[in-house]
PDB file of N, CA and C in Angstrom:
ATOM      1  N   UNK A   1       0.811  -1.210   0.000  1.00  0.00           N
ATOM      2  CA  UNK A   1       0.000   0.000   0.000  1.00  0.00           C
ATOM      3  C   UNK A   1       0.845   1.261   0.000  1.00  0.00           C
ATOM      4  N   UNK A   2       2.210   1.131   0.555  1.00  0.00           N
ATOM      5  CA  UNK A   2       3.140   2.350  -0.139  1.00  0.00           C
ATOM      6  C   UNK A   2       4.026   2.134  -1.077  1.00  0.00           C
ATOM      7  N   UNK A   3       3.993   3.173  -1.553  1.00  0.00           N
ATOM      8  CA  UNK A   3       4.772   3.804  -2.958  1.00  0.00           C
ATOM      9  C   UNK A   3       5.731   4.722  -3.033  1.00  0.00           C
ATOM     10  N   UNK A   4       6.914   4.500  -3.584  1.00  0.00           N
ATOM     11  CA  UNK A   4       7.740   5.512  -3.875  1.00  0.00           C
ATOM     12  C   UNK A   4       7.681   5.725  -5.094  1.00  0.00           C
ATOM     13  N   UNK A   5       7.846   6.648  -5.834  1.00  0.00           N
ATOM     14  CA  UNK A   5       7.564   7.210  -7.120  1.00  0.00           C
ATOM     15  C   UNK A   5       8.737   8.015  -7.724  1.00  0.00           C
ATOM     16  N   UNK A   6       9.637   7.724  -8.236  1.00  0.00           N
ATOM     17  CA  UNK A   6      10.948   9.062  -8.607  1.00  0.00           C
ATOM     18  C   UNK A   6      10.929   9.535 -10.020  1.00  0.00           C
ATOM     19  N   UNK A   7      11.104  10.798 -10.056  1.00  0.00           N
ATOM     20  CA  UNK A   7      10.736  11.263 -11.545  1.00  0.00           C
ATOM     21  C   UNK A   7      12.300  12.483 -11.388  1.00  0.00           C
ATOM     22  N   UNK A   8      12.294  12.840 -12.654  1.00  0.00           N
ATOM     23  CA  UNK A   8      13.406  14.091 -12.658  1.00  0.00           C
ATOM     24  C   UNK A   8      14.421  13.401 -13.683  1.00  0.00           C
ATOM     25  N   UNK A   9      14.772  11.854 -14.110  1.00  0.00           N
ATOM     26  CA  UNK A   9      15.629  11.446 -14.762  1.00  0.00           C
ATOM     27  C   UNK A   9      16.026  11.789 -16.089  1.00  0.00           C
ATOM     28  N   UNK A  10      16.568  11.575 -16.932  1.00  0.00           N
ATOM     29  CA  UNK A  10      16.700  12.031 -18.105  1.00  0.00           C
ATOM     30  C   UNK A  10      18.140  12.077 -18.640  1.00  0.00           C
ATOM     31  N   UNK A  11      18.446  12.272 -20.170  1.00  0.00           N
ATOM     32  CA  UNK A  11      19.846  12.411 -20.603  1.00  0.00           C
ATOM     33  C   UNK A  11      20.358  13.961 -20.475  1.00  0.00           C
ATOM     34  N   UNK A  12      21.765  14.207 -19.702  1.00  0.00           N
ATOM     35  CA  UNK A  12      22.401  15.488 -19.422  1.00  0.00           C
ATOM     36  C   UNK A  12      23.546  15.074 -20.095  1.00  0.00           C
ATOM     37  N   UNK A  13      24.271  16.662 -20.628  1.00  0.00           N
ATOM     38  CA  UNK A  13      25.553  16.399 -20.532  1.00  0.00           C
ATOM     39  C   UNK A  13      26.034  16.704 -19.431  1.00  0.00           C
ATOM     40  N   UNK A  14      27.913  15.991 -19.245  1.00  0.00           N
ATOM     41  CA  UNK A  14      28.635  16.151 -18.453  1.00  0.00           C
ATOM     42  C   UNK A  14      28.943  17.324 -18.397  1.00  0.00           C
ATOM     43  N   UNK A  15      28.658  17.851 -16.800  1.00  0.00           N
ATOM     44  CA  UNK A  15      29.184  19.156 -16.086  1.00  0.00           C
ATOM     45  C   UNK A  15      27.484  19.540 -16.208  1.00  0.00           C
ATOM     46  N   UNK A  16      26.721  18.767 -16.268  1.00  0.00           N
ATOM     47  CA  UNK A  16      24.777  19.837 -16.165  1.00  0.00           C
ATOM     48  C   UNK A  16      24.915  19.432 -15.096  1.00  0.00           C
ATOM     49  N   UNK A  17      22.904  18.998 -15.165  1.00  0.00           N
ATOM     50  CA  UNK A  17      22.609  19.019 -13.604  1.00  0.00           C
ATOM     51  C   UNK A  17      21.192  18.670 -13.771  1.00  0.00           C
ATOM     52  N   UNK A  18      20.362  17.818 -12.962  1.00  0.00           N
ATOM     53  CA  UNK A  18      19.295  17.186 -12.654  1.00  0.00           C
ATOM     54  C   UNK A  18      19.078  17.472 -11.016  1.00  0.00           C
ATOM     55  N   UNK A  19      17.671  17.353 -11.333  1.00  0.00           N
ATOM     56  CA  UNK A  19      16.914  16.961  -9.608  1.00  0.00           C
ATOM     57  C   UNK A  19      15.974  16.308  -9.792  1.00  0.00           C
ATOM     58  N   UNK A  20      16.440  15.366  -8.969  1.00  0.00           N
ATOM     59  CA  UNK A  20      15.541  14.063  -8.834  1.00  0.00           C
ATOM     60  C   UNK A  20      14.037  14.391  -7.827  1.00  0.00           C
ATOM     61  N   UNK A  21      13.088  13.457  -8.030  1.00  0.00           N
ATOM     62  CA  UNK A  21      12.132  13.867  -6.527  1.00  0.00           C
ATOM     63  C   UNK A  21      11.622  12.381  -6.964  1.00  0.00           C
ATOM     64  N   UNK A  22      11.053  12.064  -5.399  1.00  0.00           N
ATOM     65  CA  UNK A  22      10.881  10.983  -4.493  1.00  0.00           C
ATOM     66  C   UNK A  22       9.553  11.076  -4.258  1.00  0.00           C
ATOM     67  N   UNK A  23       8.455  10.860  -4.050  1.00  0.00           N
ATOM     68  CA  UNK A  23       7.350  11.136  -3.395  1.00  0.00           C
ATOM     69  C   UNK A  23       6.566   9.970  -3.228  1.00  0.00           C
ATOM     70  N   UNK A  24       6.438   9.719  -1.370  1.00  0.00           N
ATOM     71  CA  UNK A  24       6.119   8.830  -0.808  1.00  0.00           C
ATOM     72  C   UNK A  24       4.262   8.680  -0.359  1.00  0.00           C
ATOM     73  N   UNK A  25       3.875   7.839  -0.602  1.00  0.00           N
ATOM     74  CA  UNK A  25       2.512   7.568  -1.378  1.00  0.00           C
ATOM     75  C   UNK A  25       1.574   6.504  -0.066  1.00  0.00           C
ATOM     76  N   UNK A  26       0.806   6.930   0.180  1.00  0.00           N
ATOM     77  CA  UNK A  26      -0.153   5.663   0.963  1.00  0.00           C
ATOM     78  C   UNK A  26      -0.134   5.774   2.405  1.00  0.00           C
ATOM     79  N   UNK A  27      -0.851   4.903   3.566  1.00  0.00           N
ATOM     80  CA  UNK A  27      -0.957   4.767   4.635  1.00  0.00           C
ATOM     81  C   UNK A  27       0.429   4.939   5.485  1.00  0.00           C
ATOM     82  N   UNK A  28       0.995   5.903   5.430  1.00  0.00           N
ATOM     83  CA  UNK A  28       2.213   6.262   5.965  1.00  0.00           C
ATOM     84  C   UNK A  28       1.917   7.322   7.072  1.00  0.00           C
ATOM     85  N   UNK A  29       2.464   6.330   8.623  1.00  0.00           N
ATOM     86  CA  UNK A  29       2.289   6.952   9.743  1.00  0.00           C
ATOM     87  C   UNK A  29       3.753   8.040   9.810  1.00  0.00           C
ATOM     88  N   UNK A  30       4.575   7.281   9.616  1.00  0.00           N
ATOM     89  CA  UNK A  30       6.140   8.554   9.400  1.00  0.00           C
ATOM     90  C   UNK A  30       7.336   7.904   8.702  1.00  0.00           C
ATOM     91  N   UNK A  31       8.025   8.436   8.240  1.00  0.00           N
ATOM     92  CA  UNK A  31       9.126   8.493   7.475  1.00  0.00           C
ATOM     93  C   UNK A  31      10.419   8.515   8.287  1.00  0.00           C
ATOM     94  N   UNK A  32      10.913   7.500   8.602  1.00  0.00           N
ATOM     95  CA  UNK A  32      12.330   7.732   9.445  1.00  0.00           C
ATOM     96  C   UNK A  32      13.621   8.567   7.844  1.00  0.00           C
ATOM     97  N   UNK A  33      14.377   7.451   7.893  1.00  0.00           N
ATOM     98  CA  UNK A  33      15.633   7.824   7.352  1.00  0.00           C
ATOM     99  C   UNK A  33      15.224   7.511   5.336  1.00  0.00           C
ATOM    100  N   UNK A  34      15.530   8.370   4.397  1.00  0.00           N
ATOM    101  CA  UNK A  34      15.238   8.231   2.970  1.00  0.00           C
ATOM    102  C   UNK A  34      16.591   8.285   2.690  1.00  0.00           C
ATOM    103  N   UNK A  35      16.622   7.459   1.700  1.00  0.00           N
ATOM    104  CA  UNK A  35      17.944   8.014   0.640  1.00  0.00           C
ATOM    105  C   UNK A  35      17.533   7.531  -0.773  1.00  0.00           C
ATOM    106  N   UNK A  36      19.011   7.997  -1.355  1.00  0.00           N
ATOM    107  CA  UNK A  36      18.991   7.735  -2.635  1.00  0.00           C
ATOM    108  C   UNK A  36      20.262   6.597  -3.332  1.00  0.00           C
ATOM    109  N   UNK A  37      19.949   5.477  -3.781  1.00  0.00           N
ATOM    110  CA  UNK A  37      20.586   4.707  -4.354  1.00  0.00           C
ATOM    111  C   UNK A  37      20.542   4.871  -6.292  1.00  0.00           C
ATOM    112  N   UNK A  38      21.768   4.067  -6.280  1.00  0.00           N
ATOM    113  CA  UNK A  38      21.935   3.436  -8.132  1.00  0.00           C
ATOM    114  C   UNK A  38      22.585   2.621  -8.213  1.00  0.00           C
ATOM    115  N   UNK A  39      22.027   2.028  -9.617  1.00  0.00           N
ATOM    116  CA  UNK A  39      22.900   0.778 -10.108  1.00  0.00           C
ATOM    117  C   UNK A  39      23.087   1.087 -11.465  1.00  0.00           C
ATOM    118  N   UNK A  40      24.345   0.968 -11.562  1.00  0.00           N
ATOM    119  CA  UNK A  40      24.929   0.998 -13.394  1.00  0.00           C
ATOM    120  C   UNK A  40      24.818  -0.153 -14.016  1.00  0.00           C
ATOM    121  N   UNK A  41      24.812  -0.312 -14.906  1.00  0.00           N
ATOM    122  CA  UNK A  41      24.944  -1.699 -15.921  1.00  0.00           C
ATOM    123  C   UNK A  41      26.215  -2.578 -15.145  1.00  0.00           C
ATOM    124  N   UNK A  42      25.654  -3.812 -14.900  1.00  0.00           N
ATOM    125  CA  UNK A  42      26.743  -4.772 -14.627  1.00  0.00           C
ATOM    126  C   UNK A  42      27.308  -4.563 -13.211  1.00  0.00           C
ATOM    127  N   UNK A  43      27.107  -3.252 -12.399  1.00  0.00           N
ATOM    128  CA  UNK A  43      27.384  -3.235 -10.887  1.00  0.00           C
ATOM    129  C   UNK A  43      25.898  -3.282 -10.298  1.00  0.00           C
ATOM    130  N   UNK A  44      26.694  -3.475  -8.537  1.00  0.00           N
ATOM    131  CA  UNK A  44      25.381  -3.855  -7.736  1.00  0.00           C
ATOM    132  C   UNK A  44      25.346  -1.986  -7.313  1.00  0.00           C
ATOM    133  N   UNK A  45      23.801  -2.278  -6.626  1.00  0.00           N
ATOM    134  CA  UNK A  45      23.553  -1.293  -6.331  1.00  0.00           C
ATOM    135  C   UNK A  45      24.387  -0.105  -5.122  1.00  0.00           C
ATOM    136  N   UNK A  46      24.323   0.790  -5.016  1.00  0.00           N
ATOM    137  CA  UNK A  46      25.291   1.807  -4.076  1.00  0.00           C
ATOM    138  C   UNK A  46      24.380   2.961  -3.531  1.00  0.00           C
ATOM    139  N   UNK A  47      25.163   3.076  -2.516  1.00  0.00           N
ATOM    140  CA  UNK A  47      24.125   4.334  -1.831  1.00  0.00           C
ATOM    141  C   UNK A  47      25.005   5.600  -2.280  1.00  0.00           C
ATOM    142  N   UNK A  48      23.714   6.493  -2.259  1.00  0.00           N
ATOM    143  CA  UNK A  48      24.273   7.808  -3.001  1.00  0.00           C
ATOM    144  C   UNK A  48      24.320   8.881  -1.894  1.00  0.00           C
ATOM    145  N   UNK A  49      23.321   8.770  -1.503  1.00  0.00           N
ATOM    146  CA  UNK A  49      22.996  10.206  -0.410  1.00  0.00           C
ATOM    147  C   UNK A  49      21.871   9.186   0.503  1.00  0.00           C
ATOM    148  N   UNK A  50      21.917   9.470   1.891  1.00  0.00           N
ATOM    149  CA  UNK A  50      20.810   9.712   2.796  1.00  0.00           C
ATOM    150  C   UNK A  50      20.680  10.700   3.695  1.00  0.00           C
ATOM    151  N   UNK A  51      19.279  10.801   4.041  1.00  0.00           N
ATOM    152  CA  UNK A  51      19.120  12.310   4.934  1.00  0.00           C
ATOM    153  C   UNK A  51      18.085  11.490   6.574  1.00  0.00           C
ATOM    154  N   UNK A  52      18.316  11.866   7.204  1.00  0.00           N
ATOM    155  CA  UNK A  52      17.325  11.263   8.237  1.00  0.00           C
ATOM    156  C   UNK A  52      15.834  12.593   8.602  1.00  0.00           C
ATOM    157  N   UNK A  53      14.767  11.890   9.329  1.00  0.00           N
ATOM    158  CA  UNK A  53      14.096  13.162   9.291  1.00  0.00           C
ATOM    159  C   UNK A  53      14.613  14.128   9.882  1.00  0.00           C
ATOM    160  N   UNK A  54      15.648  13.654  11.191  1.00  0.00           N
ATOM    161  CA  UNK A  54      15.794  15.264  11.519  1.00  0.00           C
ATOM    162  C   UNK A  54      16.857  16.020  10.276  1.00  0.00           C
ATOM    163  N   UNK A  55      16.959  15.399   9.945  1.00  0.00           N
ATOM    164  CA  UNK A  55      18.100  16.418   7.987  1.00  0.00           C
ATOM    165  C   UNK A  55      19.324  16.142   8.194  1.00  0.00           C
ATOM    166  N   UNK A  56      19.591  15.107   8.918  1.00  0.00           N
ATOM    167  CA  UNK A  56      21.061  14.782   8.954  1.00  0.00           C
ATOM    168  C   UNK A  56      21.520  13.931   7.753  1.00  0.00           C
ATOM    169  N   UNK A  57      22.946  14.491   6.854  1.00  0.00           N
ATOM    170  CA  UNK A  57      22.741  13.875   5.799  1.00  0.00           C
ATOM    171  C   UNK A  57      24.165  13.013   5.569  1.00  0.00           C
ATOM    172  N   UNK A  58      23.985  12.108   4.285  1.00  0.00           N
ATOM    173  CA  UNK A  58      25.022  10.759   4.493  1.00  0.00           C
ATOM    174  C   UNK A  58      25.401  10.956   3.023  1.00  0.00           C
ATOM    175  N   UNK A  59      27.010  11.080   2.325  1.00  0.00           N
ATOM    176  CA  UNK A  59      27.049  11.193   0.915  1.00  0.00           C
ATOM    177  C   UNK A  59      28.191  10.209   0.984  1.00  0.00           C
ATOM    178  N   UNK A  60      28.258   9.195  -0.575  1.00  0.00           N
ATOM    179  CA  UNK A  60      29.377   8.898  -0.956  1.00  0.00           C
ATOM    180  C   UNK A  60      30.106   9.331  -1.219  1.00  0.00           C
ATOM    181  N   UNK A  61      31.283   9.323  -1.660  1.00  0.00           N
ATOM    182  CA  UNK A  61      32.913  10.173  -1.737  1.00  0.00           C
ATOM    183  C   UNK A  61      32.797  10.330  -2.733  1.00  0.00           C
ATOM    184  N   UNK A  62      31.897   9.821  -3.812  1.00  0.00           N
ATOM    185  CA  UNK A  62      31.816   9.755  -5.155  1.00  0.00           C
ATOM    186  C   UNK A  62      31.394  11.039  -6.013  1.00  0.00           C
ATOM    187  N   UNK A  63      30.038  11.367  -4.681  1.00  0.00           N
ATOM    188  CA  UNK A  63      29.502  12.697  -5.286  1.00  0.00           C
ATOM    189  C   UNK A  63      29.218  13.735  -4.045  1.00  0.00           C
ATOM    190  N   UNK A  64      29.622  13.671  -2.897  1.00  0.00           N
ATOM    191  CA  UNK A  64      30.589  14.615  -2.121  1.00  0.00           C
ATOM    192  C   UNK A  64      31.135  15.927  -2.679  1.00  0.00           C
ATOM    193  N   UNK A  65      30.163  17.061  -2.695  1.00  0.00           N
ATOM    194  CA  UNK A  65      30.561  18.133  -2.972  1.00  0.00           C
ATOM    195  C   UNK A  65      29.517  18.695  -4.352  1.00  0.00           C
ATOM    196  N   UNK A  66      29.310  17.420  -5.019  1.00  0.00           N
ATOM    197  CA  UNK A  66      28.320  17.642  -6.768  1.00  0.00           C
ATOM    198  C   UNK A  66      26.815  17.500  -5.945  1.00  0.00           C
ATOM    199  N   UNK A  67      26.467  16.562  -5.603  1.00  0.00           N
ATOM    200  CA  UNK A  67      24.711  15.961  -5.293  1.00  0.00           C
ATOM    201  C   UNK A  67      24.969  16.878  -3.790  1.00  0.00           C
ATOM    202  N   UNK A  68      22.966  17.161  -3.956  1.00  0.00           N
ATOM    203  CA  UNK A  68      23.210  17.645  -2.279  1.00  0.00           C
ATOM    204  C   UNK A  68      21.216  16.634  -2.401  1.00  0.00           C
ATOM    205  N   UNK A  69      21.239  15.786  -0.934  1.00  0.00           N
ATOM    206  CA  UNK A  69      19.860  15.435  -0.814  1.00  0.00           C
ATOM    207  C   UNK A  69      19.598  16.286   0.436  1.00  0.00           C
ATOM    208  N   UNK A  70      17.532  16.363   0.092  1.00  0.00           N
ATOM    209  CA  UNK A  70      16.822  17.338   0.551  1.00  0.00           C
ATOM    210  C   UNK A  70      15.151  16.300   0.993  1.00  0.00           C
ATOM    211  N   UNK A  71      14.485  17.186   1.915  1.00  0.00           N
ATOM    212  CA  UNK A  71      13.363  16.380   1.977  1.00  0.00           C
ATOM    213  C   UNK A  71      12.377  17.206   2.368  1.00  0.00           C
ATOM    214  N   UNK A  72      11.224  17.179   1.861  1.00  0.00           N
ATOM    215  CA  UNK A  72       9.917  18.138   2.659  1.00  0.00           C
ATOM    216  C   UNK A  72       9.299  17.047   3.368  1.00  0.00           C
ATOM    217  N   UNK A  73       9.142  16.645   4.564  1.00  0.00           N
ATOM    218  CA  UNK A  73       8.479  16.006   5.557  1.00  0.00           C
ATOM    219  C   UNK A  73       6.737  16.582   5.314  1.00  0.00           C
ATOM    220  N   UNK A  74       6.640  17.483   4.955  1.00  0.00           N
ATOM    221  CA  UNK A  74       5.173  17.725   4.715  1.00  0.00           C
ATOM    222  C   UNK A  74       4.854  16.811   3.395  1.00  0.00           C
ATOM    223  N   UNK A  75       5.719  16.713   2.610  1.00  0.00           N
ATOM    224  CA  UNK A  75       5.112  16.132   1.553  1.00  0.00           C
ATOM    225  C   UNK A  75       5.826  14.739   1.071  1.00  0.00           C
ATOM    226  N   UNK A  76       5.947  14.609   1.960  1.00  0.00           N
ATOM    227  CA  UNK A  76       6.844  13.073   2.468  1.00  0.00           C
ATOM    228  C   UNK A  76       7.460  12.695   0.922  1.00  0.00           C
ATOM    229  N   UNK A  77       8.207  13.805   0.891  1.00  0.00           N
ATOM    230  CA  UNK A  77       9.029  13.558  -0.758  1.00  0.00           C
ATOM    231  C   UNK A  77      10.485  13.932  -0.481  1.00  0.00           C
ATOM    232  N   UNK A  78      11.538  13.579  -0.792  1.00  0.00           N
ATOM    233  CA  UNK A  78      12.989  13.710  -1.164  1.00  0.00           C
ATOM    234  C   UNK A  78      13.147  14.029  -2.324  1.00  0.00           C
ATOM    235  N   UNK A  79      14.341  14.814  -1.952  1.00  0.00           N
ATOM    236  CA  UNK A  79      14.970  15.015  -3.492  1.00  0.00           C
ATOM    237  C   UNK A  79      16.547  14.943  -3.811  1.00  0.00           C
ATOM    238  N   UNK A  80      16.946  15.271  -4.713  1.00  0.00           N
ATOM    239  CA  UNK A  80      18.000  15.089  -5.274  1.00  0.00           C
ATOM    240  C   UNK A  80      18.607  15.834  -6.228  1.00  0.00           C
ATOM    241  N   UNK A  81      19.621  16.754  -5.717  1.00  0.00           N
ATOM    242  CA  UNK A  81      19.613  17.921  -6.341  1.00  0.00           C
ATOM    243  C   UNK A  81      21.405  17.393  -7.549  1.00  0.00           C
ATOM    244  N   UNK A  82      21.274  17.197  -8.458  1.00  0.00           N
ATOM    245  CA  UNK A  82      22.583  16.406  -9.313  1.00  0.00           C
ATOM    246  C   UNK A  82      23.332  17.111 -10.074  1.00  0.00           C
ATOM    247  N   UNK A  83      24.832  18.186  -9.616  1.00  0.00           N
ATOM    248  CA  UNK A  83      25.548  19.063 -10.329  1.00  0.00           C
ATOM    249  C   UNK A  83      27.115  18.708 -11.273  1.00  0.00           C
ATOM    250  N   UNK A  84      27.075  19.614 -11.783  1.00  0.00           N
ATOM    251  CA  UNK A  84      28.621  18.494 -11.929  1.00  0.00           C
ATOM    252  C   UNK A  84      28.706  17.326 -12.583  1.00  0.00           C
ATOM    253  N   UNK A  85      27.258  16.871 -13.087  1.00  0.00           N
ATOM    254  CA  UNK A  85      27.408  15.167 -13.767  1.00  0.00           C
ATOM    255  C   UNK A  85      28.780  15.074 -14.306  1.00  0.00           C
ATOM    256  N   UNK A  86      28.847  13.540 -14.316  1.00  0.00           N
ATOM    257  CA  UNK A  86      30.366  13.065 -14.730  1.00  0.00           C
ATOM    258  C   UNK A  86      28.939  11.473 -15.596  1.00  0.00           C
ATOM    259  N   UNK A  87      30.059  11.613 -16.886  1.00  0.00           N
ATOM    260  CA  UNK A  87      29.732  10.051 -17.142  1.00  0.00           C
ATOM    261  C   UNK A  87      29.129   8.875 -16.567  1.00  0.00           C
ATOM    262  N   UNK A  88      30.012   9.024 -15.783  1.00  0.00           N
ATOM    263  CA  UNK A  88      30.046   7.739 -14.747  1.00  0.00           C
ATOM    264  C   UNK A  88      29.115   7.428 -13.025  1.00  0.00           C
ATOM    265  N   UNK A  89      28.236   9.049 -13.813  1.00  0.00           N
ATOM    266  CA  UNK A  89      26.937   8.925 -12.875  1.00  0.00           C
ATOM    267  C   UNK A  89      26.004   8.354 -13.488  1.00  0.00           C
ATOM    268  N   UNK A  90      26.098   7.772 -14.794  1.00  0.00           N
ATOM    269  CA  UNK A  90      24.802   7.231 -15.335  1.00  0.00           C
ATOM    270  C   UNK A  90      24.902   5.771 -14.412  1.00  0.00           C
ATOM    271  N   UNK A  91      23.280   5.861 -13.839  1.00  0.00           N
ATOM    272  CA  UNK A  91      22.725   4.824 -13.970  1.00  0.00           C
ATOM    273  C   UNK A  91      20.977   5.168 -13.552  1.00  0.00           C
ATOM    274  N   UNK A  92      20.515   3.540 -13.258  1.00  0.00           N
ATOM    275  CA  UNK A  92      18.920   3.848 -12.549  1.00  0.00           C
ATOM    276  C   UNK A  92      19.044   4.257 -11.050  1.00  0.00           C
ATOM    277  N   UNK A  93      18.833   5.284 -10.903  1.00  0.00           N
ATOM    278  CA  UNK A  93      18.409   6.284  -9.272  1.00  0.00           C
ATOM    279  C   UNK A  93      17.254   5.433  -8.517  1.00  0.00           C
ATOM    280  N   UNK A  94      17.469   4.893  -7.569  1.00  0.00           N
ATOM    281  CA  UNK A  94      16.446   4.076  -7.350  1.00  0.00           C
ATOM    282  C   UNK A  94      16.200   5.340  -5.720  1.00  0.00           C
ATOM    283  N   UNK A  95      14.814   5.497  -5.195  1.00  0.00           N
ATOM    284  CA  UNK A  95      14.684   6.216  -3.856  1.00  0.00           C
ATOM    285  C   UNK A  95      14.343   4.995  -3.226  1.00  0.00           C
ATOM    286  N   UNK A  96      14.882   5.056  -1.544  1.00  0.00           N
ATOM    287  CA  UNK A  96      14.554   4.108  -0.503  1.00  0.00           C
ATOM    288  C   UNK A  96      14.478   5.137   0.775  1.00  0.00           C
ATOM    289  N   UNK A  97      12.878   4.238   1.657  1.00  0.00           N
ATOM    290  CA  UNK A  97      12.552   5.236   2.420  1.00  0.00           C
ATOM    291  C   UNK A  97      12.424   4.029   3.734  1.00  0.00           C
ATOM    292  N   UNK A  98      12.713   4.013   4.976  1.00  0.00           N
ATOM    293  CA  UNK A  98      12.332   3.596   5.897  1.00  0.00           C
ATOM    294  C   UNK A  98      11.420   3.608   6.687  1.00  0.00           C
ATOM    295  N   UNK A  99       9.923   3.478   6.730  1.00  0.00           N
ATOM    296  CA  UNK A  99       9.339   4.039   7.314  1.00  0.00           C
ATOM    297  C   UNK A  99       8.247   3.325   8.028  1.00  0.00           C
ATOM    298  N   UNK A 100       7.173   3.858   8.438  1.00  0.00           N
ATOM    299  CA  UNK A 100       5.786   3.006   9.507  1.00  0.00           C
ATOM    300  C   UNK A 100       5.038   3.180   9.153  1.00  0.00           C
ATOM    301  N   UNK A 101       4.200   2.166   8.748  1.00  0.00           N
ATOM    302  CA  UNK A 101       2.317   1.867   8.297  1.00  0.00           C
ATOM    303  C   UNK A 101       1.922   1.721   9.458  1.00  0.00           C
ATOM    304  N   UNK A 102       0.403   2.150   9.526  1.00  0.00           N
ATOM    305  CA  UNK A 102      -0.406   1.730  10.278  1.00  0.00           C
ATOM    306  C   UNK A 102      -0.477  -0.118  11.181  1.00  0.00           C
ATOM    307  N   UNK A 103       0.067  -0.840  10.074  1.00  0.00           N
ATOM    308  CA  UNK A 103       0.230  -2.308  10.377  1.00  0.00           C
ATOM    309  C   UNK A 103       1.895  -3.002  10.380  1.00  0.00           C
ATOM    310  N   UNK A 104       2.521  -1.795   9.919  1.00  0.00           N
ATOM    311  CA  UNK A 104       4.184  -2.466   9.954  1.00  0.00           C
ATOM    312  C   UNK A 104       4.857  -1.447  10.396  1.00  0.00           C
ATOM    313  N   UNK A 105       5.747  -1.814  11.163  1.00  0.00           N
ATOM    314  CA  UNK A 105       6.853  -0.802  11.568  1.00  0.00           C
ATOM    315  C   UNK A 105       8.263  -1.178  11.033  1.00  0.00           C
ATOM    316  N   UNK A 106       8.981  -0.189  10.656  1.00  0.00           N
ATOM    317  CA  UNK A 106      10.524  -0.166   9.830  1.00  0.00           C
ATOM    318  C   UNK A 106      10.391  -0.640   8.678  1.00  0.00           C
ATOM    319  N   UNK A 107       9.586  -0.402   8.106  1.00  0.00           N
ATOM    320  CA  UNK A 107       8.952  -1.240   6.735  1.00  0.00           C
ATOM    321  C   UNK A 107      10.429  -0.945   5.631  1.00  0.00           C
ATOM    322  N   UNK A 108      10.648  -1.124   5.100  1.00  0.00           N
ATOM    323  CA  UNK A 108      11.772  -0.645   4.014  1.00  0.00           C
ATOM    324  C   UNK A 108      11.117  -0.363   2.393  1.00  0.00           C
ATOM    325  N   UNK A 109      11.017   0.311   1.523  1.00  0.00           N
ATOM    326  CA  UNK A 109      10.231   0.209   0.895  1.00  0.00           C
ATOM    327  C   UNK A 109      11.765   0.922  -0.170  1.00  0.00           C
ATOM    328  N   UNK A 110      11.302   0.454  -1.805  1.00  0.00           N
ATOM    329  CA  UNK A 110      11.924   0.890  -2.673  1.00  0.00           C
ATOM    330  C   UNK A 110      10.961   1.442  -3.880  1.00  0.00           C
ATOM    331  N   UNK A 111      11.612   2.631  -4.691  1.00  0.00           N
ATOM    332  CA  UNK A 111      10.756   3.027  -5.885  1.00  0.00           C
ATOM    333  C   UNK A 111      11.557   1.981  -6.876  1.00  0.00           C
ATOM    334  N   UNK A 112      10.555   2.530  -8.244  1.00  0.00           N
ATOM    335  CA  UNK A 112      10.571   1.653  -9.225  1.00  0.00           C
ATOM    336  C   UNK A 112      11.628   2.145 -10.336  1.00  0.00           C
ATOM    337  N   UNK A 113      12.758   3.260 -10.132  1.00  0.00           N
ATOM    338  CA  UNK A 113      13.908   3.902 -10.385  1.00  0.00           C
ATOM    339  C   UNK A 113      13.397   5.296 -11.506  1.00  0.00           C
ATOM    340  N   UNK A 114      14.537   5.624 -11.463  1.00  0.00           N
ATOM    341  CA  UNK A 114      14.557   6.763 -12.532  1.00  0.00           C
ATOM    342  C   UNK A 114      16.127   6.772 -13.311  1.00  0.00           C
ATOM    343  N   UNK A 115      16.079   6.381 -14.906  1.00  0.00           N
ATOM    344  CA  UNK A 115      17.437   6.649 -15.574  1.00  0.00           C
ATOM    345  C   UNK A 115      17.422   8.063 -15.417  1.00  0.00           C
ATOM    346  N   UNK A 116      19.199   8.339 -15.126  1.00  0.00           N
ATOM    347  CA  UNK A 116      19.925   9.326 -15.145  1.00  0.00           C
ATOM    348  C   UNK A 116      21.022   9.145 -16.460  1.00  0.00           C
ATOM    349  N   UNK A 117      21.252   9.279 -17.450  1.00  0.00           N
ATOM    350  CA  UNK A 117      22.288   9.468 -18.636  1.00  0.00           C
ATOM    351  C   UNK A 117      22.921  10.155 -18.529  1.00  0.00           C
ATOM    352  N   UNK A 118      24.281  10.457 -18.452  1.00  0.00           N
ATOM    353  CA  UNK A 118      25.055  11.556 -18.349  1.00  0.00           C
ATOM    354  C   UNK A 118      25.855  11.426 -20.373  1.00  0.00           C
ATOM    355  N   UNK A 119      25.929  12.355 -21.199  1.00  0.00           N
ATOM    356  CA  UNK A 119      26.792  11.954 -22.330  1.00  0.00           C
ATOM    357  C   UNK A 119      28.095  12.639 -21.905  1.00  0.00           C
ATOM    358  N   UNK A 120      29.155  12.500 -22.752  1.00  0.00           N
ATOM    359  CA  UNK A 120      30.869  12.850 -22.548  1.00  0.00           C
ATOM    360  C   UNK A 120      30.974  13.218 -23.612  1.00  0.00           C
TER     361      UNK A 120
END
């Protein structure tokens, strides 16, 4: 009964910039910790950014300084703000949210991704 939904993907060139958004869907009592994952062709998946609700935030070394993640708790959506693309940011952006239903607690829930293309 919840949903993550990510939209914002698309082909950039290297050195643009994308923002991703997240928006969390259904019988959702609260939202602990969201982030943002990807997987490239042929690798496993990696964490990109997480933010907790109180806005404390978590980046890989990868994009440390380029991506900044963001969240409106009113609208139980994240985002993903993507500067600086490099090549080798293409892949599917998948959002993951931790959170509590009415009937489950720490539920883990994943969206259904968004391609990011970067060209060189």
């Amino acid at each position: 009964q919840v949903q993550l939904v990510e939209s914002g993907g698309g082909l950039v060139q290297a050195g643009g910039s994308l923002r991703l958004s997240c928006a969390a869907s259904g019988r959702i009592v609260s939202i602990n910790d969201m982030g943002w994952y990807r997987q490239a062709p042929g690798k496993q998946r990696e964490l990109v950014a997480a933010i907790t609700s109180g806005g404390s935030t978590n980046y890989a070394d990868s994009v440390k300084g380029r991506f900044t993640i963001s969240r409106d708790n009113a609208k139980n959506t994240v985002y993903l703000q993507m500067n600086s693309l490099k090549s080798e940011d293409t892949a599917v952006y998948y959002c993951n949210a931790d959170l509590v239903t009415a009937r489950e607690r720490y539920l883990e829930v994943w969206g259904q991704g968004t391609l990011v293309t970067v060209s060189s």
